[in-house]
Each structure stands twice: as C-alpha cells, then as structure tokens.
C-alpha atoms as a PDB file:
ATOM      1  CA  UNK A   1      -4.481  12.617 -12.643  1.00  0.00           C
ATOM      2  CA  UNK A   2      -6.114  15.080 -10.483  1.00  0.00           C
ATOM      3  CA  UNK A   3      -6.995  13.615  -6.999  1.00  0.00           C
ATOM      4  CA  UNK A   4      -9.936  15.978  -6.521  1.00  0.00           C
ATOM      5  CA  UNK A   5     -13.311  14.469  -6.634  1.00  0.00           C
ATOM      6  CA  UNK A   6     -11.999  10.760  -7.411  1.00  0.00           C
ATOM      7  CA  UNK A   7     -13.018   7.782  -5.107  1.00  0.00           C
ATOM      8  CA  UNK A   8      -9.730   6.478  -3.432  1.00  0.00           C
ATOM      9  CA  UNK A   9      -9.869   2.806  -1.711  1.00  0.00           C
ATOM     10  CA  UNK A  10      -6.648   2.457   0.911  1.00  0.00           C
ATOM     11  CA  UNK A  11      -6.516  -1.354   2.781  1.00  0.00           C
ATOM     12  CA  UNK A  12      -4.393  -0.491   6.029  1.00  0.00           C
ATOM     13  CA  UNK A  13      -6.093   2.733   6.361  1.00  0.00           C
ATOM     14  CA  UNK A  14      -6.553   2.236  10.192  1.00  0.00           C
ATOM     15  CA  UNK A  15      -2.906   3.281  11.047  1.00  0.00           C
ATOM     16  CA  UNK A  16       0.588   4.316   9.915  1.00  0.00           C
ATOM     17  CA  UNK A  17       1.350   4.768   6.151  1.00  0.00           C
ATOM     18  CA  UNK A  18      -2.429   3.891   5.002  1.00  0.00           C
ATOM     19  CA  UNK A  19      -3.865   5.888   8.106  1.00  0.00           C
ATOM     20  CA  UNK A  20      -1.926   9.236   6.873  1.00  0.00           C
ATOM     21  CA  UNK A  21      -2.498   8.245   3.027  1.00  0.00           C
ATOM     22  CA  UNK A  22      -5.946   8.514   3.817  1.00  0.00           C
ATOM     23  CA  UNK A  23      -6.266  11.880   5.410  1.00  0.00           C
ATOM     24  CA  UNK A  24      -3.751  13.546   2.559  1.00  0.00           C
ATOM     25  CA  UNK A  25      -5.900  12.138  -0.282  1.00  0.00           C
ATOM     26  CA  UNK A  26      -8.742  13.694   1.898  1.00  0.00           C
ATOM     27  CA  UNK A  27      -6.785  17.084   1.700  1.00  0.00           C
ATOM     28  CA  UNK A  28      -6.021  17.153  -1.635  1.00  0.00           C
ATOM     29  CA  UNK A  29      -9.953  16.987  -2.486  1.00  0.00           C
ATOM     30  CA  UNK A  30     -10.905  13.316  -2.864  1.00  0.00           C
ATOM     31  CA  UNK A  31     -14.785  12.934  -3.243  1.00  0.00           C
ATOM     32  CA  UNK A  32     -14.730   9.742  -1.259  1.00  0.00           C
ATOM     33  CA  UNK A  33     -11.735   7.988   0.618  1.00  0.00           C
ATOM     34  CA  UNK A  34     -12.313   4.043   1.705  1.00  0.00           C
ATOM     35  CA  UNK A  35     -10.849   3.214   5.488  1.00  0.00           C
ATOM     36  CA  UNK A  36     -10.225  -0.446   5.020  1.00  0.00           C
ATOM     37  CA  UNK A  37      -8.594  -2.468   7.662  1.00  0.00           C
ATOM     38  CA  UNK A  38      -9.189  -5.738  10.020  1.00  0.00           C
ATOM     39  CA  UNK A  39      -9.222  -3.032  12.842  1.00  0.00           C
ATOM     40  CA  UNK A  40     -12.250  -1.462  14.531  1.00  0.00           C
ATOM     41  CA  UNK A  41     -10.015   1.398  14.573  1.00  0.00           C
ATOM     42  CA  UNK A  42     -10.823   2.170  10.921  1.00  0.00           C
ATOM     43  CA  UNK A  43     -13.865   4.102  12.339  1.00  0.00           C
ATOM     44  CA  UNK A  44     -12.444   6.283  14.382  1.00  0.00           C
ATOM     45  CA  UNK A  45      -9.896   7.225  12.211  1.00  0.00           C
ATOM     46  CA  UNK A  46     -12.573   7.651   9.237  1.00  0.00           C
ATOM     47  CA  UNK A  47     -14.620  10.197  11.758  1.00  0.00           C
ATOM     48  CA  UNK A  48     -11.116  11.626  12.241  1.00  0.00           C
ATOM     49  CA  UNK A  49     -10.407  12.629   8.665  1.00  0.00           C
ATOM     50  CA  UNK A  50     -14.042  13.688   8.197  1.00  0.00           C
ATOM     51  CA  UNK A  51     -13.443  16.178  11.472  1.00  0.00           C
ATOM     52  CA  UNK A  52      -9.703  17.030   9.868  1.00  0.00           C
ATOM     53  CA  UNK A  53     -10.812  17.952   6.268  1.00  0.00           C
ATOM     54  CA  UNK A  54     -14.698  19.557   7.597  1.00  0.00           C
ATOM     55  CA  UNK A  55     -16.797  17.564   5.382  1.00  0.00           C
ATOM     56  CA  UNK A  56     -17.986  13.599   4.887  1.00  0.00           C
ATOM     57  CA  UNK A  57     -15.672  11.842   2.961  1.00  0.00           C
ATOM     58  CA  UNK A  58     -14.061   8.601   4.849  1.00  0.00           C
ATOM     59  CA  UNK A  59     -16.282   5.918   5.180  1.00  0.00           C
ATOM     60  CA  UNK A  60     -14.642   2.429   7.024  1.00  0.00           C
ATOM     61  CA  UNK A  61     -14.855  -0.863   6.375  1.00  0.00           C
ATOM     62  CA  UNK A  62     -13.930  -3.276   8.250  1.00  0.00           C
ATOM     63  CA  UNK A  63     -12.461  -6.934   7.497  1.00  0.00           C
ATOM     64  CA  UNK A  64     -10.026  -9.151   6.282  1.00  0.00           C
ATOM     65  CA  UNK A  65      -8.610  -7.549   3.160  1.00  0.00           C
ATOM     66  CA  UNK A  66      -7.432 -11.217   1.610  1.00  0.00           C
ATOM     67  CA  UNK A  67     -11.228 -12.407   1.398  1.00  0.00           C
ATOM     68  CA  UNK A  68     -12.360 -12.088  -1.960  1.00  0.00           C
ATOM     69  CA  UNK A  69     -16.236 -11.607  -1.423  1.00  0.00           C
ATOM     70  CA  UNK A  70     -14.592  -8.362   1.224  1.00  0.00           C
ATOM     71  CA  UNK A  71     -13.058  -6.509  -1.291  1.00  0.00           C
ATOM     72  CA  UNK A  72     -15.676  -6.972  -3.421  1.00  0.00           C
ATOM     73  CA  UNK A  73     -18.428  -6.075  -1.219  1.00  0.00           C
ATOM     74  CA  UNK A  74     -16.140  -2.701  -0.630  1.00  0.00           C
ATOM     75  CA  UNK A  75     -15.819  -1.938  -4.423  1.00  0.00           C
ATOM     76  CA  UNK A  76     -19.810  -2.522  -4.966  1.00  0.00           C
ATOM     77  CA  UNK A  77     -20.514  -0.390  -2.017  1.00  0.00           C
ATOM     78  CA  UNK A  78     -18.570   2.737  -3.159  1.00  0.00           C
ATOM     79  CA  UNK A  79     -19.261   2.308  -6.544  1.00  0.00           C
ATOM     80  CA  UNK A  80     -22.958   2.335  -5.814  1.00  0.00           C
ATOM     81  CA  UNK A  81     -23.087   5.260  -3.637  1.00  0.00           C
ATOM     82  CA  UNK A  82     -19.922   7.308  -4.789  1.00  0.00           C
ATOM     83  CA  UNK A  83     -18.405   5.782  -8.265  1.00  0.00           C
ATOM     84  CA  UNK A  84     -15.568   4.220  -9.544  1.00  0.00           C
ATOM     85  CA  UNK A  85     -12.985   4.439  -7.185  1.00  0.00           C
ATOM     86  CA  UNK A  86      -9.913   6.099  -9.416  1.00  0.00           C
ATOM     87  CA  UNK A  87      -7.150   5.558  -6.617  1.00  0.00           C
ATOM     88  CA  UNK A  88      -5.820   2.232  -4.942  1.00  0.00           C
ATOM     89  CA  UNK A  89      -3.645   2.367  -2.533  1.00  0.00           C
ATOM     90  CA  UNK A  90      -3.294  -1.103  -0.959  1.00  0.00           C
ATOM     91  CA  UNK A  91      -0.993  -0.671   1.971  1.00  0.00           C
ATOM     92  CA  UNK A  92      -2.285  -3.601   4.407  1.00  0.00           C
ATOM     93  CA  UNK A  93       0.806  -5.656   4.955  1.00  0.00           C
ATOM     94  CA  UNK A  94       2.562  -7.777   8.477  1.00  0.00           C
ATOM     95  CA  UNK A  95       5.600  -8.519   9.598  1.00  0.00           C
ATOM     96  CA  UNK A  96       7.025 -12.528  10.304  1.00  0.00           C
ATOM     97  CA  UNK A  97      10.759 -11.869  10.765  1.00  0.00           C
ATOM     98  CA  UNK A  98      12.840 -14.396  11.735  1.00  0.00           C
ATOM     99  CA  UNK A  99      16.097 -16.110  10.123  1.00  0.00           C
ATOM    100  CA  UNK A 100      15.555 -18.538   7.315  1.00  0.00           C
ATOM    101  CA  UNK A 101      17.528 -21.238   8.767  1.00  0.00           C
ATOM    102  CA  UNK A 102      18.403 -21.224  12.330  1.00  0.00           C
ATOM    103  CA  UNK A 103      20.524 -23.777  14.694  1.00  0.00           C
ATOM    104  CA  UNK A 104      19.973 -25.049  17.925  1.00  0.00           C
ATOM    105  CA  UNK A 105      23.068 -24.117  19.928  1.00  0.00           C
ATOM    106  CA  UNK A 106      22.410 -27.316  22.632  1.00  0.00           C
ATOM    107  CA  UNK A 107      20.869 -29.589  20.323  1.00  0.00           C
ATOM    108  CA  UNK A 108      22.566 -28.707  16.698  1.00  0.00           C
ATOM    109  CA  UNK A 109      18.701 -28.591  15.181  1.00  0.00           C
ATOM    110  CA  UNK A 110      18.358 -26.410  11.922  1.00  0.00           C
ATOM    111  CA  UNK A 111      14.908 -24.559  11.845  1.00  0.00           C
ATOM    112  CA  UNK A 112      13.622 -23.841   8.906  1.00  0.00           C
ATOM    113  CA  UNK A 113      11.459 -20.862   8.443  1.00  0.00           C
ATOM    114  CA  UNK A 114       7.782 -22.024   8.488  1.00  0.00           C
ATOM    115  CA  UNK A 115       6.279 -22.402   4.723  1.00  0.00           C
ATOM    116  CA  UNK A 116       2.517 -21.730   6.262  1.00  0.00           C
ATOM    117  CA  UNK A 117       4.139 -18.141   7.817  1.00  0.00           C
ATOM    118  CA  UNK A 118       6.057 -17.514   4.455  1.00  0.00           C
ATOM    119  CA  UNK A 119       2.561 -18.134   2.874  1.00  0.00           C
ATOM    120  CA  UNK A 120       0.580 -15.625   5.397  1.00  0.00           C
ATOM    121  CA  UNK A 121       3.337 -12.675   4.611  1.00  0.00           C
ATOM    122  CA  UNK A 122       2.837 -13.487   0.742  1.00  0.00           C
ATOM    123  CA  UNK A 123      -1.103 -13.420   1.233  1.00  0.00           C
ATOM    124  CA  UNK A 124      -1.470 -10.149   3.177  1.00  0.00           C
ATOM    125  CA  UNK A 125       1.697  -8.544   1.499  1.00  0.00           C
ATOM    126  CA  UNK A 126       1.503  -9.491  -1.869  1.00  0.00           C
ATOM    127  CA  UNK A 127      -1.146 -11.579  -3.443  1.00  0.00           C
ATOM    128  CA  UNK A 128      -4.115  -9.118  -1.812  1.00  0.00           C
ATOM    129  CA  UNK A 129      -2.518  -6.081  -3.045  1.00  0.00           C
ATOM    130  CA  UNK A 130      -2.155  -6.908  -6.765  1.00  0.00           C
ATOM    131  CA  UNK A 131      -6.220  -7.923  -6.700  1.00  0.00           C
ATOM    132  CA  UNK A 132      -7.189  -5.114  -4.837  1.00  0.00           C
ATOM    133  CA  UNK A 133      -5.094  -2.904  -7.839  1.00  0.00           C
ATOM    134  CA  UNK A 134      -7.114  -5.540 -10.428  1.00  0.00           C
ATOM    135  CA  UNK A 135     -10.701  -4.957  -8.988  1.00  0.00           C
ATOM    136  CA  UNK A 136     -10.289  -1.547  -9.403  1.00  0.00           C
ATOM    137  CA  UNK A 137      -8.598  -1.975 -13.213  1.00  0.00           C
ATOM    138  CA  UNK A 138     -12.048  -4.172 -13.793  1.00  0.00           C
ATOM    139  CA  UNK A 139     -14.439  -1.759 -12.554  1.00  0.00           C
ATOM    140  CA  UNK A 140     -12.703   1.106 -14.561  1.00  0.00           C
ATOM    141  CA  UNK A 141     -12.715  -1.400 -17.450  1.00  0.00           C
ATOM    142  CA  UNK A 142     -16.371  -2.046 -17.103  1.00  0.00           C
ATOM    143  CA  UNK A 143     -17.144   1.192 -17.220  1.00  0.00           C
ATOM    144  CA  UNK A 144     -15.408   2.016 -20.327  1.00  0.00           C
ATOM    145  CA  UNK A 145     -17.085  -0.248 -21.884  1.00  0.00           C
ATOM    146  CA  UNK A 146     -20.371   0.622 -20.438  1.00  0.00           C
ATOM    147  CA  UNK A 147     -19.413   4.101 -21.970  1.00  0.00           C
ATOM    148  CA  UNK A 148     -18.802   2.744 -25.160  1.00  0.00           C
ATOM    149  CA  UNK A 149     -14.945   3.208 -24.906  1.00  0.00           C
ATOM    150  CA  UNK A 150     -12.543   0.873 -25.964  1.00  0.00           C
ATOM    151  CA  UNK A 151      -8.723   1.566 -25.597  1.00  0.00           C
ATOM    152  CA  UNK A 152      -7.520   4.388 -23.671  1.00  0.00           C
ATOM    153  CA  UNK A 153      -6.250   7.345 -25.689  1.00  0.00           C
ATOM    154  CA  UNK A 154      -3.707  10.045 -24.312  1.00  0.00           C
ATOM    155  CA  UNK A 155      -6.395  12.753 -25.673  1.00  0.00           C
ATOM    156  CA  UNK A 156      -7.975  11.281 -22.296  1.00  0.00           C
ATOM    157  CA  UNK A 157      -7.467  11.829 -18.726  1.00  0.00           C
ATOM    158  CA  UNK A 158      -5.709   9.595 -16.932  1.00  0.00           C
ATOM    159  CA  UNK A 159      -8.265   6.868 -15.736  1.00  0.00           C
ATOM    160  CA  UNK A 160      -6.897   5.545 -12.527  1.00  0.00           C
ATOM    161  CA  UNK A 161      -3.645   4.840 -10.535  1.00  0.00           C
ATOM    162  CA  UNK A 162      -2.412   2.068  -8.046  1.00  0.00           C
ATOM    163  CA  UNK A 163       0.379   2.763  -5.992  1.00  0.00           C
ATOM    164  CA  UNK A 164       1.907  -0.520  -4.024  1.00  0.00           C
ATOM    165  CA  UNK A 165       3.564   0.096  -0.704  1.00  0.00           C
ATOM    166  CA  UNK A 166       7.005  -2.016  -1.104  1.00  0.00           C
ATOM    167  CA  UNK A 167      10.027  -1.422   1.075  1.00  0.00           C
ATOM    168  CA  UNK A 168      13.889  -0.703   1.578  1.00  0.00           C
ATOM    169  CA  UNK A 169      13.782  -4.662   2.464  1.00  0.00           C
ATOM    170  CA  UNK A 170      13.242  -5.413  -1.313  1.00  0.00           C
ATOM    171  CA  UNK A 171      16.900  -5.266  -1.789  1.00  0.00           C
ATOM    172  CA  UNK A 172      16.994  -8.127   0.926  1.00  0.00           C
ATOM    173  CA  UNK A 173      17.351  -7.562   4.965  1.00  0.00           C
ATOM    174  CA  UNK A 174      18.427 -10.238   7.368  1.00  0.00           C
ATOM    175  CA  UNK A 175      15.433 -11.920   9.002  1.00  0.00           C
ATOM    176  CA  UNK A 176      13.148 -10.718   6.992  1.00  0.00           C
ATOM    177  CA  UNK A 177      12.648 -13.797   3.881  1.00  0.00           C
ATOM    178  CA  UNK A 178       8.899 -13.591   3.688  1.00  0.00           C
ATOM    179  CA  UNK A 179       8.935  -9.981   4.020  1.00  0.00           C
ATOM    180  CA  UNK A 180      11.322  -8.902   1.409  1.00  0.00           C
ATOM    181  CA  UNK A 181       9.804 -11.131  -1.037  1.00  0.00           C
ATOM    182  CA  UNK A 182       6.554  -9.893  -0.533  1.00  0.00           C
ATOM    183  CA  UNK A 183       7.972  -6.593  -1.451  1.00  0.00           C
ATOM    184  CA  UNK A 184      10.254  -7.211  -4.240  1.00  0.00           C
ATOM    185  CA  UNK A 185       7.462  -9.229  -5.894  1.00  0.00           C
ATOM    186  CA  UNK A 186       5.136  -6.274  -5.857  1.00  0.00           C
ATOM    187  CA  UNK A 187       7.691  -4.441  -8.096  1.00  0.00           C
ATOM    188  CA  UNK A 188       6.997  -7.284 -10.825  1.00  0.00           C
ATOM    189  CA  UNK A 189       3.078  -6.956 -10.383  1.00  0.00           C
ATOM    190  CA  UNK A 190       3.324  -3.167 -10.732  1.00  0.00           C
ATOM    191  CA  UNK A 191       5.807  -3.851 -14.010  1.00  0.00           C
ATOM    192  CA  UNK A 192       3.593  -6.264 -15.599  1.00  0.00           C
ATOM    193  CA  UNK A 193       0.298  -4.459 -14.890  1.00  0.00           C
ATOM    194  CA  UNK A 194       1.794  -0.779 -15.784  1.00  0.00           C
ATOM    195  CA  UNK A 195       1.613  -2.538 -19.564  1.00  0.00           C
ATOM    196  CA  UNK A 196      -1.634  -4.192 -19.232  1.00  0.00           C
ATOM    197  CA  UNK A 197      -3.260  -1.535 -16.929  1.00  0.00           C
ATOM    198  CA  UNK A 198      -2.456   1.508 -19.862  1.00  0.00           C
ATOM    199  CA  UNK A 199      -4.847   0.131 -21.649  1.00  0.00           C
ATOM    200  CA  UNK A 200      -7.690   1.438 -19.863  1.00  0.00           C
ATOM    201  CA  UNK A 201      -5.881   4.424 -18.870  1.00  0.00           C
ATOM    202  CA  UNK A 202      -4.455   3.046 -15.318  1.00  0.00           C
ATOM    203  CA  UNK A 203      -0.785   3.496 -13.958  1.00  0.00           C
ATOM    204  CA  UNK A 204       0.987   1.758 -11.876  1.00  0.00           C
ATOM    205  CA  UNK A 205       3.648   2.141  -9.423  1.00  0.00           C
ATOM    206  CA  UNK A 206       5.655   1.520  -6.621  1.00  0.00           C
ATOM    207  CA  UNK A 207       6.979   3.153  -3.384  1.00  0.00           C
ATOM    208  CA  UNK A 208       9.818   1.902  -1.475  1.00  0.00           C
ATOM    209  CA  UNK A 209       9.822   3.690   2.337  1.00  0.00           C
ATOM    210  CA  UNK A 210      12.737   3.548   4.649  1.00  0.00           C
ATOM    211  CA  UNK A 211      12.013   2.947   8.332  1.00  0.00           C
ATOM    212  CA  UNK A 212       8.932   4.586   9.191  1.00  0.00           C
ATOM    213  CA  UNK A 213       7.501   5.887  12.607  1.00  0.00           C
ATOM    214  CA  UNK A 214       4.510   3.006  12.222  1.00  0.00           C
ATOM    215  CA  UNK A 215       2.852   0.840  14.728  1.00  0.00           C
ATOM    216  CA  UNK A 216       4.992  -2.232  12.645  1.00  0.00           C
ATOM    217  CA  UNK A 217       8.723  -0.487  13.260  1.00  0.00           C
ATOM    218  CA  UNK A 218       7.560   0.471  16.481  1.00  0.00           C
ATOM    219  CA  UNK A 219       7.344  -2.901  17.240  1.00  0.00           C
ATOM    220  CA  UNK A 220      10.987  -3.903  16.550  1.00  0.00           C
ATOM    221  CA  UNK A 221      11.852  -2.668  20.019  1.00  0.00           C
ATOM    222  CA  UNK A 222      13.485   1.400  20.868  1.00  0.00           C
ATOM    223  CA  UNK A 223      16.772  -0.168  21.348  1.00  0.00           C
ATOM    224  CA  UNK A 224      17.016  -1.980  17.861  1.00  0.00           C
ATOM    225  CA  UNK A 225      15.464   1.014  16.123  1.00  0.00           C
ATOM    226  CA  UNK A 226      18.588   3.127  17.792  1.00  0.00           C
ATOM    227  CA  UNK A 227      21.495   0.559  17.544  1.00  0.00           C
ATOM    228  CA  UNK A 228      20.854  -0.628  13.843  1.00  0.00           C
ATOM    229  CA  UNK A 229      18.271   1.797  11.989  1.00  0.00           C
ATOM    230  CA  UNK A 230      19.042   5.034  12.823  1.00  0.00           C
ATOM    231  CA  UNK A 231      22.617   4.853  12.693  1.00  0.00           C
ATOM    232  CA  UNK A 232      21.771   3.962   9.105  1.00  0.00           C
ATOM    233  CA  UNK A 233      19.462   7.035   7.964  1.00  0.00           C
ATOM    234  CA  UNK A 234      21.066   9.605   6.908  1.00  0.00           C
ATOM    235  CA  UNK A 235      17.936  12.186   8.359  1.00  0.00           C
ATOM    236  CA  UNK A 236      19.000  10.227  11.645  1.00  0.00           C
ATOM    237  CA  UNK A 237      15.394   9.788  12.391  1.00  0.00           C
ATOM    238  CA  UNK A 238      12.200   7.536  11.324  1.00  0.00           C
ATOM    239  CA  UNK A 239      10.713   9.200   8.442  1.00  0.00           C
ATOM    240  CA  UNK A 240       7.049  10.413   9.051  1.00  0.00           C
ATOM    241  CA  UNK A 241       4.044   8.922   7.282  1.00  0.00           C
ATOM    242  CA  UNK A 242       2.963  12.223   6.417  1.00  0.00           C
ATOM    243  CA  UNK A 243       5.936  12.528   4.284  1.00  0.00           C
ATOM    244  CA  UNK A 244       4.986   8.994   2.837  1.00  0.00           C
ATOM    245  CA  UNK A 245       1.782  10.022   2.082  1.00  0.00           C
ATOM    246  CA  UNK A 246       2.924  12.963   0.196  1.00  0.00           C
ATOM    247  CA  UNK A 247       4.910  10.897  -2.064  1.00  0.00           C
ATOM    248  CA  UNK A 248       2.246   8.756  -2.448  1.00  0.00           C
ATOM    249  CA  UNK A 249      -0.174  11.255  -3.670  1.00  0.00           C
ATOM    250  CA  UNK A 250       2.507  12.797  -6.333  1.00  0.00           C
ATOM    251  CA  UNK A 251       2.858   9.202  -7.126  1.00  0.00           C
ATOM    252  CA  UNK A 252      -0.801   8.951  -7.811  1.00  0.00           C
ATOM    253  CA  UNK A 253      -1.168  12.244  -9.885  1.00  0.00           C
ATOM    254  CA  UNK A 254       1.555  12.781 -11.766  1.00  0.00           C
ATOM    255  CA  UNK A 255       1.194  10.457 -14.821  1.00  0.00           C
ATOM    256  CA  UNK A 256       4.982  11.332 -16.109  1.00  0.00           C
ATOM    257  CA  UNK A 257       6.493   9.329 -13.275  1.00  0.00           C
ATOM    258  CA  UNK A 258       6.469   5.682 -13.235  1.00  0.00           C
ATOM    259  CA  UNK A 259       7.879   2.836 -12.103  1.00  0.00           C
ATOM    260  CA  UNK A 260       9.600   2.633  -8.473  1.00  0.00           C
ATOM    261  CA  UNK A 261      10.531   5.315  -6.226  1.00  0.00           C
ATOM    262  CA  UNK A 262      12.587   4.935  -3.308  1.00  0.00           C
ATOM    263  CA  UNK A 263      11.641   7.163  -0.236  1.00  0.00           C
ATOM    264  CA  UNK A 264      14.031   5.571   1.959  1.00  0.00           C
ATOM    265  CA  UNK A 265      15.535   8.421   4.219  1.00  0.00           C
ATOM    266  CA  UNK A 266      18.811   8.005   3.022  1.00  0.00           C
ATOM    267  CA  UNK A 267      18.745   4.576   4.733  1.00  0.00           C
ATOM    268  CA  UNK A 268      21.168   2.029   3.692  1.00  0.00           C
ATOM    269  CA  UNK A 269      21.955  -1.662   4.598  1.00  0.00           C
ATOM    270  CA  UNK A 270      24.867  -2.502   7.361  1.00  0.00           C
ATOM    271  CA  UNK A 271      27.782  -4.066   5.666  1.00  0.00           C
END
C-alpha cells in the first residue's frame, strides 16, 4: 500500500517511536497524519512535522487514548475533513515494572504485583490498541459498503494497514509481568484480525523493537541502560526511533510481509 496521500492516525505521537512514526509517514507523502497523545506536547510536535515536511499535514489531538467517545471523536474528525484514515499505528503504551512477587527481607511479607496496575498496563498497552486498529477496520468497512463493495479482491489495492508496537519483552523480561503481556497479547490481536481484517482489504502486523532511545528507556536510569542493556545489543547502542519508524512504514506498505518482525538490535535476554 502506498503511503502517499492516505490519512494515518498514530496514538503516542507526542514522543519517541510514535513522535518519529509520525514525521516519516509525513515524508513518505501522507495526505494527513493524526498527533494523538495525553500530552500538550502533541502540538508542538504536529507544528514540527508541518515545518519538517513544508506543508500542513499533522493535526494533534489531545486526550486519553483508552476513552471510547476520544477515539471516536478523532476518527469522525479526520474522516470529515480528510477521509478514511488508511494507516493505524497505535503506539501509546506505559511502563509498571516491578517483580511479580516480592518478599519483605525484615518482615518475610510476599507482595504481590497490584491487579488494578496489571489492569492499567493491559488498558493503555493492549486493549486501546486493538480498538483503535478496529475503528479504523469499521470506517474502511463502512465505506465499502457505502461504495457498494463487498469482499475485498486482490484485483484491489490494499485498503488499510495496522501496525502494533510490541516489544523484545514479549518473550518475557524480569519485572516486567504487565508489560510483557501487554505485548505478547498484541501478537494474538494482530493474528486473529490479519484473518478477519483481509476481508476488507486491511493487514495487520506487528513490530517488536529492542531498547530504544525513548523518553520510557530513558527512564530506567543511565546506569541500568549501561550495566544490563547495552552489554546485550549487539549495535552496542539504543536503537533510534528513526530507524523504528522506517520499519514501521515498510511494515505498513509492503503487503507481502506479514506477521511479526523483530527490530530488536541484536538484543538478547541475560542468561
């Protein structure tokens, strides 16, 4: 699917991966690229992409990307005023770490994890992706079928593509319980809806980044990024989003590659 001239929605646009997503999908000739965060930020950084590129094409909005009548409100905005956004990339997510069970040393308490935290990683990282990847399936849907077109044929263009933003901690990281999940489970969305999703000509797919120079690994600390992440890249470095975003965008527009793809640096777990 060519990314020129399609309307791209990205939640976490106001920094790191999304932030960089945003401005690539810019350069590669998207007709209209959604900022979407909880930041303020998101309207700087859509007047910096506008400035970067030399024409209007971010627009921000900002709010809480797990309200329902939000997203909405976003999709009904751009496709009133620019169309049916072809391109998802929902790349809001947090970060909860902390062991699963942990033990007092003085008083020989176990802590368990909290459920309500383990719920708040699922809700950001998970459960809002997959419906901001179905609101845009719907729309497209809708508008097949205000076309008069039923199932998508491969005479077609490709109609629309999600890409989630997983992680390296998929495979499982110490500390990290909510967070891995969150990101493994998006693998299973992206499986089930690549099926459903054909249908109306949509693909589906999944990125996996290493440790990347983001506001989020920033804020594991210098000293644990050099004593237990770097020592583990092979580039010996954090990757860049820019590099991200480019895989991102071949993700998007290449309709023979599907499923997950690993862009993890050559990162690999501690024994």
């Amino acid at each position: 699917m060519d990314i020129r001239d399609k309307v791209a929605v990205v939640t976490g646009g106001a920094s790191g991966i999304g932030e960089a997503v945003g401005l690539e999908l810019a350069r590669r000739g998207a007709a209209g690229v959604a900022v979407v965060d909880r930041s303020e930020r998101a309207c700087a950084v859509a007047e910096a992409i506008d400035a970067a590129v030399g024409r209007p094409v971010a627009r921000p909005f900002v709010g809480d990307v797990t309200a329902a009548d939000f997203r909405r409100a976003v999709f009904d905005h751009l496709e009133a005023s620019m169309g049916v956004p072809r391109i998802c990339v929902p790349a809001a997510g947090i970060i909860r770490d902390a062991l699963a069970v942990k033990v007092d040393k003085i008083t020989g308490h176990a802590e368990i994890y909290p459920q309500n935290t383990f719920d708040e990683v699922l809700g950001v990282n998970l459960v809002a992706p997959t419906y901001w990847a179905l609101e845009m399936m719907a729309r497209i849907a809708a508008d097949r079928k205000r076309r008069g077109l039923g199932r998508w044929e491969p005479e077609e263009d490709i109609q629309g593509s999600v890409v989630f933003i997983g992680s390296v901690s998929a495979q499982g990281n110490k500390g990290q319980i909510s967070y891995a999940a969150s990101k493994a489970g998006l693998a299973g969305v992206a499986a089930t809806l690549d099926h459903e999703a054909i249908f109306h000509g949509v693909r589906c797919a999944v990125i996996h980044p290493g440790y990347t120079d983001t506001p989020m690994v920033r804020g594991l600390g210098d000293d644990l990024i050099a004593r237990h992440i770097l020592p583990n890249t092979l580039l010996r470095r954090l990757i860049r989003p820019a590099e991200i975003a480019d895989a991102i965008c071949f993700l998007a527009s290449n309709p023979a590659v599907s499923g997950q793809l690993w862009a993890d640096a050559g990162w690999h777990a501690p024994a």
